[in-house]
N, C-alpha and C. Protein backbone atom coordinates (compact mmCIF):
# COMPACT_ATOMS: atom_id res chain seq x y z
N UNK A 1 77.30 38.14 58.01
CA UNK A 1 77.21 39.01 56.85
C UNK A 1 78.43 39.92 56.83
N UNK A 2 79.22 39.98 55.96
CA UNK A 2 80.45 40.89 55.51
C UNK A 2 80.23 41.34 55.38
N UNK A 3 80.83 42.76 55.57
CA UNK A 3 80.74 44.33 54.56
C UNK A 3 81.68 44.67 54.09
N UNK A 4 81.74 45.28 53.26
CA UNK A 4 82.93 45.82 52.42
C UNK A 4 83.74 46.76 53.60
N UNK A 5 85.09 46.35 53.94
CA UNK A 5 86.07 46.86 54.72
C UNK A 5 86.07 46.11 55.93
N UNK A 6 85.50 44.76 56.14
CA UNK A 6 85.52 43.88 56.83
C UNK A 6 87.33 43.18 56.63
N UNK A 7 87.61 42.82 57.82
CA UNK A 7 88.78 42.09 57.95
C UNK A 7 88.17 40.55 58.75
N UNK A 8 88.65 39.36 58.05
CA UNK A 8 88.17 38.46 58.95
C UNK A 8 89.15 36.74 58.15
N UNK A 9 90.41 36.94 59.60
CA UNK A 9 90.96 35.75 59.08
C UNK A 9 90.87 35.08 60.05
N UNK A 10 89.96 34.66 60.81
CA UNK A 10 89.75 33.70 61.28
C UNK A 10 90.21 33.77 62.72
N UNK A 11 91.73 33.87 62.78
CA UNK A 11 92.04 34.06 64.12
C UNK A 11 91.67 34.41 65.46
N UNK A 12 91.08 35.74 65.19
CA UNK A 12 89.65 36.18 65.98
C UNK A 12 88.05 36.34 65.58
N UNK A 13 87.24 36.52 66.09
CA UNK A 13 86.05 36.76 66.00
C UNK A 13 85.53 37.76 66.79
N UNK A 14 85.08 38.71 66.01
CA UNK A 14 84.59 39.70 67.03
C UNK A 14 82.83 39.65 66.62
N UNK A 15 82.22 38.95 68.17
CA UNK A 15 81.16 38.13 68.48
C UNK A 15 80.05 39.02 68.40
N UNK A 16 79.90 40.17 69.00
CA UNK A 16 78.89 41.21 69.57
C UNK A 16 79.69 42.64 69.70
N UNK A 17 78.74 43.31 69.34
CA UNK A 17 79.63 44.84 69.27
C UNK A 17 77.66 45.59 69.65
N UNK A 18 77.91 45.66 71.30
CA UNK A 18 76.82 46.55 71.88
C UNK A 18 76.91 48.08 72.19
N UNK A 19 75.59 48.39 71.86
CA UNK A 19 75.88 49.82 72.12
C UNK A 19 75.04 49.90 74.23
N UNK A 20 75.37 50.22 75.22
CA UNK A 20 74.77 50.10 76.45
C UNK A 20 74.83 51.82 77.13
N UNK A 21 73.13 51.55 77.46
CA UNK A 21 73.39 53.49 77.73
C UNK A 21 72.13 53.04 78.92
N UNK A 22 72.90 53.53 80.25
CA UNK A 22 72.12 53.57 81.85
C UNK A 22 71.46 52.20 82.08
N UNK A 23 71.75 51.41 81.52
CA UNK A 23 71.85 49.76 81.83
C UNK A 23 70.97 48.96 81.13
N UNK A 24 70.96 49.58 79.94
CA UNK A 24 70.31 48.88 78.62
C UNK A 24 70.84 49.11 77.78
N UNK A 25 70.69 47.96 76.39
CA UNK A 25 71.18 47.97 74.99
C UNK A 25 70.39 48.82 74.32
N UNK A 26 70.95 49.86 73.72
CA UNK A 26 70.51 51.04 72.80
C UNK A 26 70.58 51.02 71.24
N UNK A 27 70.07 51.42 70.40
CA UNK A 27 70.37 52.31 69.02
C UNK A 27 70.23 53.54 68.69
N UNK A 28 69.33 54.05 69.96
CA UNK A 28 69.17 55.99 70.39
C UNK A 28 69.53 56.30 71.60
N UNK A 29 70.39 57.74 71.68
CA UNK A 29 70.12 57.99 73.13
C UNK A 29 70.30 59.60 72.83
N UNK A 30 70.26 60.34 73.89
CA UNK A 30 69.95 61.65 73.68
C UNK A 30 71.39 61.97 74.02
N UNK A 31 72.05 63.51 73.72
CA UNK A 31 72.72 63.73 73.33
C UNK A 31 73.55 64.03 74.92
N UNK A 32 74.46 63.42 74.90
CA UNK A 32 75.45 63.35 77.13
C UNK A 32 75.09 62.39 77.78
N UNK A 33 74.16 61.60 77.37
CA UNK A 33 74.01 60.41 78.27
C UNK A 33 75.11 59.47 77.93
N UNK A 34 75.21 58.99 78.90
CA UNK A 34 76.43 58.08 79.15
C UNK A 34 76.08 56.70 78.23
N UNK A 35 77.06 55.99 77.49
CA UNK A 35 77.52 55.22 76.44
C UNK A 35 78.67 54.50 76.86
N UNK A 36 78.24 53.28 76.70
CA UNK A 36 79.31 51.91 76.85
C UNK A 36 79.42 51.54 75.34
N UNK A 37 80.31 51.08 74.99
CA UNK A 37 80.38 50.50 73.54
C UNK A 37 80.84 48.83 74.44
N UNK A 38 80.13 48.04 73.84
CA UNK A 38 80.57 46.75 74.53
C UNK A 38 81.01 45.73 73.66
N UNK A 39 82.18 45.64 72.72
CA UNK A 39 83.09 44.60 72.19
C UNK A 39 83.45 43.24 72.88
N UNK A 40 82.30 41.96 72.18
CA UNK A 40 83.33 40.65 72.64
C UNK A 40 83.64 39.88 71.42
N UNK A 41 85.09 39.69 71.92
CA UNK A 41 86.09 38.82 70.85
C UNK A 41 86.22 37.56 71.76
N UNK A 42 86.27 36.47 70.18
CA UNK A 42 86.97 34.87 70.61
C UNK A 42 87.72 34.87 70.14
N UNK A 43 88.71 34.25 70.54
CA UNK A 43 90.13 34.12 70.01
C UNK A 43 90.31 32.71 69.50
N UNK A 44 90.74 32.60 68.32
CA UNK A 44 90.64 31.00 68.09
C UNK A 44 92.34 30.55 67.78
N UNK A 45 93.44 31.64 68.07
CA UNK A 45 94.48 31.18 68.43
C UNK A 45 95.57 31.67 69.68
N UNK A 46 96.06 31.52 69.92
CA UNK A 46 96.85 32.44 70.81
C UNK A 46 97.39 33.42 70.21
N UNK A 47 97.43 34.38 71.50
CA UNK A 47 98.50 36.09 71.29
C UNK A 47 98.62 36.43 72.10
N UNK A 48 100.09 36.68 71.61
CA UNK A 48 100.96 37.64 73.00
C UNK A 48 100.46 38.89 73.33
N UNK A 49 99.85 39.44 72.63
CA UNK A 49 99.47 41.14 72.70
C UNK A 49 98.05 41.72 72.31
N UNK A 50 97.14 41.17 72.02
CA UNK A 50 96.15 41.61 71.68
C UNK A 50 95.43 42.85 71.69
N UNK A 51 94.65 43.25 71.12
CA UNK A 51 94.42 45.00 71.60
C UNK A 51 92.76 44.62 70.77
N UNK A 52 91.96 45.80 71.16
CA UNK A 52 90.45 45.55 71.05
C UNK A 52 90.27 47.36 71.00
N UNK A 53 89.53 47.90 69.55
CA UNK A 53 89.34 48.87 69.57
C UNK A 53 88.16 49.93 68.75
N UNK A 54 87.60 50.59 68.28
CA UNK A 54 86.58 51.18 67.97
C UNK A 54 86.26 52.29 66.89
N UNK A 55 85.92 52.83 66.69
CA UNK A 55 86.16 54.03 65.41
C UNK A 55 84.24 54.44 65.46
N UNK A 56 84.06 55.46 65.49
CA UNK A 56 82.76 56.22 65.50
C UNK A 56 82.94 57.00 63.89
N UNK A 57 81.97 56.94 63.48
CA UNK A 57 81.87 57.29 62.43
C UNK A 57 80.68 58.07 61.75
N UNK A 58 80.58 59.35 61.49
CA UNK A 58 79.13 60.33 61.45
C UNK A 58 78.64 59.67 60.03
N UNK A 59 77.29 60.38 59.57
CA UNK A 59 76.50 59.74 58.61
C UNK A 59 77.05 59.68 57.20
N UNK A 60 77.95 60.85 57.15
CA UNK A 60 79.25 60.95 55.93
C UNK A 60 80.62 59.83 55.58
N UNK A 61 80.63 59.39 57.00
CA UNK A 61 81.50 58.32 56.93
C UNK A 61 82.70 59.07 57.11
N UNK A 62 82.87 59.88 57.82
CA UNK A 62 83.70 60.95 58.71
C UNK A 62 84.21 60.57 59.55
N UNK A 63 85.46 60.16 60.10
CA UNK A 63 85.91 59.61 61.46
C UNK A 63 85.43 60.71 62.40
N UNK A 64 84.84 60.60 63.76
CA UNK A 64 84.16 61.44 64.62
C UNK A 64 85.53 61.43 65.87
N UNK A 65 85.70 59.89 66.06
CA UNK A 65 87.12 59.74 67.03
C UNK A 65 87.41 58.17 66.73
N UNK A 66 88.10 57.68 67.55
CA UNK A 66 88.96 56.23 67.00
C UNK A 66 89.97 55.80 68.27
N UNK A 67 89.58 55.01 68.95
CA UNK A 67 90.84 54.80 69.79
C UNK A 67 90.57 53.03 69.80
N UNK A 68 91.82 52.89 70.91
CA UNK A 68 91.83 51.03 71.20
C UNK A 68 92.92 51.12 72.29
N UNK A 69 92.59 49.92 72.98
CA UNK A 69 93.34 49.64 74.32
C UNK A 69 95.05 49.73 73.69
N UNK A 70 95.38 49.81 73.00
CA UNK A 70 96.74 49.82 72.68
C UNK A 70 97.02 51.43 73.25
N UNK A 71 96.47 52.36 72.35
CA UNK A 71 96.59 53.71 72.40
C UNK A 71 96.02 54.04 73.64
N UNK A 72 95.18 53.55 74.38
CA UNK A 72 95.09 53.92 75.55
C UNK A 72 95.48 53.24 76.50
N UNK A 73 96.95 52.74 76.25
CA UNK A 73 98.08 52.05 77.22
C UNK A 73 97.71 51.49 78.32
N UNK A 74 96.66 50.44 77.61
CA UNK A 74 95.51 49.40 78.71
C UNK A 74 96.15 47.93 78.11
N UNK A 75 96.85 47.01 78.52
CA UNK A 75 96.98 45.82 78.16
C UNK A 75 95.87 44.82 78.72
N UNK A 76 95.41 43.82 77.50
CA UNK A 76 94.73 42.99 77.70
C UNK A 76 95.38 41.48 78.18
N UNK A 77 96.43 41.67 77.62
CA UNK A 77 97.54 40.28 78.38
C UNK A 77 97.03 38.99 77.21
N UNK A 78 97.71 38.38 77.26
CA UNK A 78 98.01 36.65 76.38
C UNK A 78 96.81 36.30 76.85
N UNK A 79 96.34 35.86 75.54
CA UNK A 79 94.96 34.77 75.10
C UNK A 79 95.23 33.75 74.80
N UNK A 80 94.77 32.62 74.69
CA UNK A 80 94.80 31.11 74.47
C UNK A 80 93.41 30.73 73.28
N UNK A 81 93.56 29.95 72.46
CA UNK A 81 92.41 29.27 71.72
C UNK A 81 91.06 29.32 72.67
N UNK A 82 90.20 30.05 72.01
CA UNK A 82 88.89 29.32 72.74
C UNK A 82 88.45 30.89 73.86
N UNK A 83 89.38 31.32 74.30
CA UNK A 83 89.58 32.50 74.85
C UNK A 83 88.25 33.90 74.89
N UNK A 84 87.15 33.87 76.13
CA UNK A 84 86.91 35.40 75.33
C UNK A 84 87.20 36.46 76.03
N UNK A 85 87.28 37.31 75.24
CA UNK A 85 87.48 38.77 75.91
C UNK A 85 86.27 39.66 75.58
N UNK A 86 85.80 40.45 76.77
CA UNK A 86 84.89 41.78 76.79
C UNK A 86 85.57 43.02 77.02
N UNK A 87 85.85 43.96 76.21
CA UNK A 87 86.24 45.45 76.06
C UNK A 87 85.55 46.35 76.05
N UNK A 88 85.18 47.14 77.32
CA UNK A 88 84.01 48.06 77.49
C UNK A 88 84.94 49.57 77.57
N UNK A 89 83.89 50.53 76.84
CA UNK A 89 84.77 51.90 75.73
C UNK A 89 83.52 52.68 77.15
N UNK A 90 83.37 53.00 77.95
CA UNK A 90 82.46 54.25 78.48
C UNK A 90 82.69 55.68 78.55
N UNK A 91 81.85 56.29 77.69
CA UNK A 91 82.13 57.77 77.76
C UNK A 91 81.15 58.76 77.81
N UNK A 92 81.06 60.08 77.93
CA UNK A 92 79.67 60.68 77.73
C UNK A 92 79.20 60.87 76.22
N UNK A 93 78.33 60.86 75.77
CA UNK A 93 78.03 60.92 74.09
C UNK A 93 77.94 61.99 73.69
N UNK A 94 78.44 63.16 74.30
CA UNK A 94 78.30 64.57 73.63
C UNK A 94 78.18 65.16 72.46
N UNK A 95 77.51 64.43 71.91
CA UNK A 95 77.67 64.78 70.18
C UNK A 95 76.38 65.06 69.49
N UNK A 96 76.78 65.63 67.99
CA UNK A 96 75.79 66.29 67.59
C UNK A 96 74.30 65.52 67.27
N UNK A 97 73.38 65.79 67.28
CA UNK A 97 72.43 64.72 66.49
C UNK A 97 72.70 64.40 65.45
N UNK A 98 72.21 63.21 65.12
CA UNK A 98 71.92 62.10 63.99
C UNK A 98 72.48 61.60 63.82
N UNK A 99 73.32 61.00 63.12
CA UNK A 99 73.56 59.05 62.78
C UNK A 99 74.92 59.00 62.36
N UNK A 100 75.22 57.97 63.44
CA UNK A 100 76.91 56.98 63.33
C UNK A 100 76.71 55.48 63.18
N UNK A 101 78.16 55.48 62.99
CA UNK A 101 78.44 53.57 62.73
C UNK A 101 79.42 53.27 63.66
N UNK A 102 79.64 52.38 64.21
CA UNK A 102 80.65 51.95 65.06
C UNK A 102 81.08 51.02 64.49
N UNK A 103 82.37 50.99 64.11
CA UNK A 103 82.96 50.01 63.39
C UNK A 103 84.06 49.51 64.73
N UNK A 104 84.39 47.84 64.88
CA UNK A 104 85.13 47.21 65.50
C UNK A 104 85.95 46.74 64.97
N UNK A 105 87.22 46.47 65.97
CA UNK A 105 88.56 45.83 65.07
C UNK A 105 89.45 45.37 66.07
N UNK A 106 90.03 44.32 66.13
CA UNK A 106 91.24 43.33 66.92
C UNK A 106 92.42 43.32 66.21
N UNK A 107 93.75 43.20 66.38
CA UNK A 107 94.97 43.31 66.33
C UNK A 107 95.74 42.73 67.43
N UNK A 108 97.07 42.36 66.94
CA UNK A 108 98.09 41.91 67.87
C UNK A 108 98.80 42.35 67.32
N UNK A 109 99.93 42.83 68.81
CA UNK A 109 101.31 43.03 68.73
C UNK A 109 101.15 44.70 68.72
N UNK A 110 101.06 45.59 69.39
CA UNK A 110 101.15 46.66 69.24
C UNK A 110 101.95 47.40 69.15
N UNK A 111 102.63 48.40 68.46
CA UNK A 111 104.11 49.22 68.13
C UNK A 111 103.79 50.31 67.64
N UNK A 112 104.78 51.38 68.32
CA UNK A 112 105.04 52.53 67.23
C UNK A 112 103.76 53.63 68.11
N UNK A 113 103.07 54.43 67.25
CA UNK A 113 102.02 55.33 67.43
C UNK A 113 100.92 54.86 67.23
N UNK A 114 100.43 53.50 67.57
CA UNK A 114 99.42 53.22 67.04
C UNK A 114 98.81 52.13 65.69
N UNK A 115 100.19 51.83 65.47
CA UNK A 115 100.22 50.95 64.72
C UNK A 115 100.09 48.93 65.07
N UNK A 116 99.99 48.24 64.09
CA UNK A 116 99.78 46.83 64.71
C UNK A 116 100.69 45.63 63.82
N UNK A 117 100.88 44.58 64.57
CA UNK A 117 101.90 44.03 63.34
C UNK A 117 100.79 43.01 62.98
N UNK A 118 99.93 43.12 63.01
CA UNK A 118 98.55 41.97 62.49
C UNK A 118 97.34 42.17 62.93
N UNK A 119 96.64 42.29 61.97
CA UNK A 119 95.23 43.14 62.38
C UNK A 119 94.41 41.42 62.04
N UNK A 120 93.78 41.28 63.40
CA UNK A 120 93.24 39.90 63.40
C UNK A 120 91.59 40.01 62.76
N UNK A 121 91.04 40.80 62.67
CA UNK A 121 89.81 41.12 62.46
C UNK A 121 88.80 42.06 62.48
N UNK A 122 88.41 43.15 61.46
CA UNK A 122 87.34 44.00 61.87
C UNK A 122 85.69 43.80 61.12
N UNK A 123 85.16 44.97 62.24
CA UNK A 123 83.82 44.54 61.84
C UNK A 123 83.54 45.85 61.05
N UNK A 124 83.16 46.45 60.03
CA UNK A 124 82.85 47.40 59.29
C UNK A 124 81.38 47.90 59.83
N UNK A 125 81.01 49.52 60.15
CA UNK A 125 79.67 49.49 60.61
C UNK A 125 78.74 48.05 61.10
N UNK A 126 79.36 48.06 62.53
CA UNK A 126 78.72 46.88 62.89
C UNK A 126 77.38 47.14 63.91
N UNK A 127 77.52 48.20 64.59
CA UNK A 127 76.07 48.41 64.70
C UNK A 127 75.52 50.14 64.83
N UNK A 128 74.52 50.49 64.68
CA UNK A 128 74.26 52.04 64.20
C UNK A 128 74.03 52.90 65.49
N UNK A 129 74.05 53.94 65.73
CA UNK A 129 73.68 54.73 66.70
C UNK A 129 72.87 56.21 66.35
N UNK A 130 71.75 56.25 66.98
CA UNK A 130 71.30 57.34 66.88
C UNK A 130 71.41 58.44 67.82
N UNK A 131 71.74 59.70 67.75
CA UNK A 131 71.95 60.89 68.40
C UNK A 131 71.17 61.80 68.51
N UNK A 132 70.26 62.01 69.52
CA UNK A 132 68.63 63.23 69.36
C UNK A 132 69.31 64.27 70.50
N UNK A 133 69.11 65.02 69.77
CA UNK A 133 68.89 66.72 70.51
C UNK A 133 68.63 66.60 72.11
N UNK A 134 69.68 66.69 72.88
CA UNK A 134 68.91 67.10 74.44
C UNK A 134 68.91 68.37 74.25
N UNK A 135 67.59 68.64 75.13
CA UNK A 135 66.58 70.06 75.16
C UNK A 135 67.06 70.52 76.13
N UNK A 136 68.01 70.10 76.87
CA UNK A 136 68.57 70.64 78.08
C UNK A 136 69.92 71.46 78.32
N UNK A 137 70.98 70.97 77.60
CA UNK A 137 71.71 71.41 77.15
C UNK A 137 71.74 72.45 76.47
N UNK A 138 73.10 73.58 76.98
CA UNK A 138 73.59 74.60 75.91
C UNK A 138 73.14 74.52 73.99
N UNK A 139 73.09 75.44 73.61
CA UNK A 139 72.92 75.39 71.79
C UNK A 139 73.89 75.74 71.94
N UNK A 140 74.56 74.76 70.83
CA UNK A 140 75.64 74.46 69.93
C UNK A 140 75.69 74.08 68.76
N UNK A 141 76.51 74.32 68.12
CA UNK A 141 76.87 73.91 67.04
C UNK A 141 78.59 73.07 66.69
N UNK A 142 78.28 72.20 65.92
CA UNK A 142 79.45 71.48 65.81
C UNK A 142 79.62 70.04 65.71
N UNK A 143 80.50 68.87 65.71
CA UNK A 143 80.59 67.83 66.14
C UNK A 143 80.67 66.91 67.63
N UNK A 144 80.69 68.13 68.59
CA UNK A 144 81.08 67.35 69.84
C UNK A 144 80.87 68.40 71.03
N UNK A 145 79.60 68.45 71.97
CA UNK A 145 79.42 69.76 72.96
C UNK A 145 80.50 69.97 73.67
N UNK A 146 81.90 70.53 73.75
CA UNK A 146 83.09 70.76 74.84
C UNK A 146 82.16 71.26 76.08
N UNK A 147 81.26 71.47 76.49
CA UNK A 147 80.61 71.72 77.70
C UNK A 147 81.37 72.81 77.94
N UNK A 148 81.68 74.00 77.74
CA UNK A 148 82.66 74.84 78.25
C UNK A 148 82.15 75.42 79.68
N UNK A 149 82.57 76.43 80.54
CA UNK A 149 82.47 76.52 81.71
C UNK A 149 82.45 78.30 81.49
N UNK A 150 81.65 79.03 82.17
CA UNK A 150 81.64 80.72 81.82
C UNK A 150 81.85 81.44 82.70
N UNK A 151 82.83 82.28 82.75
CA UNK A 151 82.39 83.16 83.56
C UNK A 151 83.29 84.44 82.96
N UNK A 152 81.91 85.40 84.07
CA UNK A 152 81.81 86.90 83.16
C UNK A 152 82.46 87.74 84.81
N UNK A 153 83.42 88.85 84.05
CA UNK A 153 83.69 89.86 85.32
C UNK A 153 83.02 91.20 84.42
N UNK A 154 82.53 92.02 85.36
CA UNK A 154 82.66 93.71 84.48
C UNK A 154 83.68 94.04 85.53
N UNK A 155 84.27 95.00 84.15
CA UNK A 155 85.35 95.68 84.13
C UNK A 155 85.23 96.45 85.13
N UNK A 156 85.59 97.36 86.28
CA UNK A 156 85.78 98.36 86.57
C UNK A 156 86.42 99.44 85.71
N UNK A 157 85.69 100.58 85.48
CA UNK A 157 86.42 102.11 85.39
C UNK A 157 86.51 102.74 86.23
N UNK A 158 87.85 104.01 86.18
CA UNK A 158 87.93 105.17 86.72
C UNK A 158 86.86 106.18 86.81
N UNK A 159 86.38 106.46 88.18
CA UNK A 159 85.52 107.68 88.30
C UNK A 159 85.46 108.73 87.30
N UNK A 160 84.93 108.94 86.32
CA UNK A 160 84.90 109.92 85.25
C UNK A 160 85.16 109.54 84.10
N UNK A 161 85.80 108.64 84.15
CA UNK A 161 86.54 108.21 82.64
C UNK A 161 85.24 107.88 81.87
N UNK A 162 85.34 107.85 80.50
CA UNK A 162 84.46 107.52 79.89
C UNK A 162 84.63 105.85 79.36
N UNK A 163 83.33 105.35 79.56
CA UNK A 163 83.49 103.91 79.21
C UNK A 163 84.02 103.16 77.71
């Protein structure tokens, strides 16, 4: 099934696009638990350069973040016909509650800042994720908990001085 902003010429196939959280396939997880995004592509021709990458996307259709083994100066190395590759994204899910899309996408030849000289195939919201409130965690507000770290000194004053 296509979606509108689907790329698909054939060259690659991007097979399965899992969401994996503490050693199961997910569509919820609570908000810091650890998240694999699990991308597999077939390659149905050869490439010198291939790259395999991701885009999170909030319920607005908001880019949340976006990266790929190119930008994170990870080479996957030359594929052959027939070829598969698994690209696992693990990170903590620190983010706000409620609902994303993970959209997938393959390219060869990587250059520049991020750019590609042939985008072999993407998957448009290919599978959904839900985000619930951990009760454990700091209150926050925002797109993404920075976990910040605190600490408090009191001041010392001078004997008499007024505070």
């Amino acid at each position: 099934r296509e979606a509108v902003g689907d790329i698909a010429t054939g060259y690659a196939i991007i097979e399965h696009v899992r969401l994996i959280s503490q050693g199961r396939e997910v569509t919820a997880l609570i908000s810091e638990e650890p998240l694999d995004i699990v991308i597999t592509v077939r390659f149905n021709r050869a490439c010198e350069d291939p790259h395999v990458g991701f885009q999170l996307r909030d319920v607005r259709g908001e880019p949340v973040f976006m990266t790929n083994t190119y930008c994170m100066r990870e080479k996957i190395g030359p594929v052959l016909p027939g070829q598969r590759i698994q690209a696992t994204f693990s990170f903590k899910a620190a983010l706000a509650p409620g609902s994303y899309t993970i959209t997938a996408g393959v390219a060869n030849q990587g250059m520049g800042e991020g750019q590609f000289a042939e985008m072999l195939a993407r998957r448009q919201n290919a599978v959904s994720l839900t985000v619930l409130r951990n009760i454990e965690a700091i209150q926050w507000t925002g797109v993404y908990n920075l976990a910040p770290h605190l600490s408090v000194q009191h001041a010392t004053t001078a004997a008499g001085a007024c505070p």
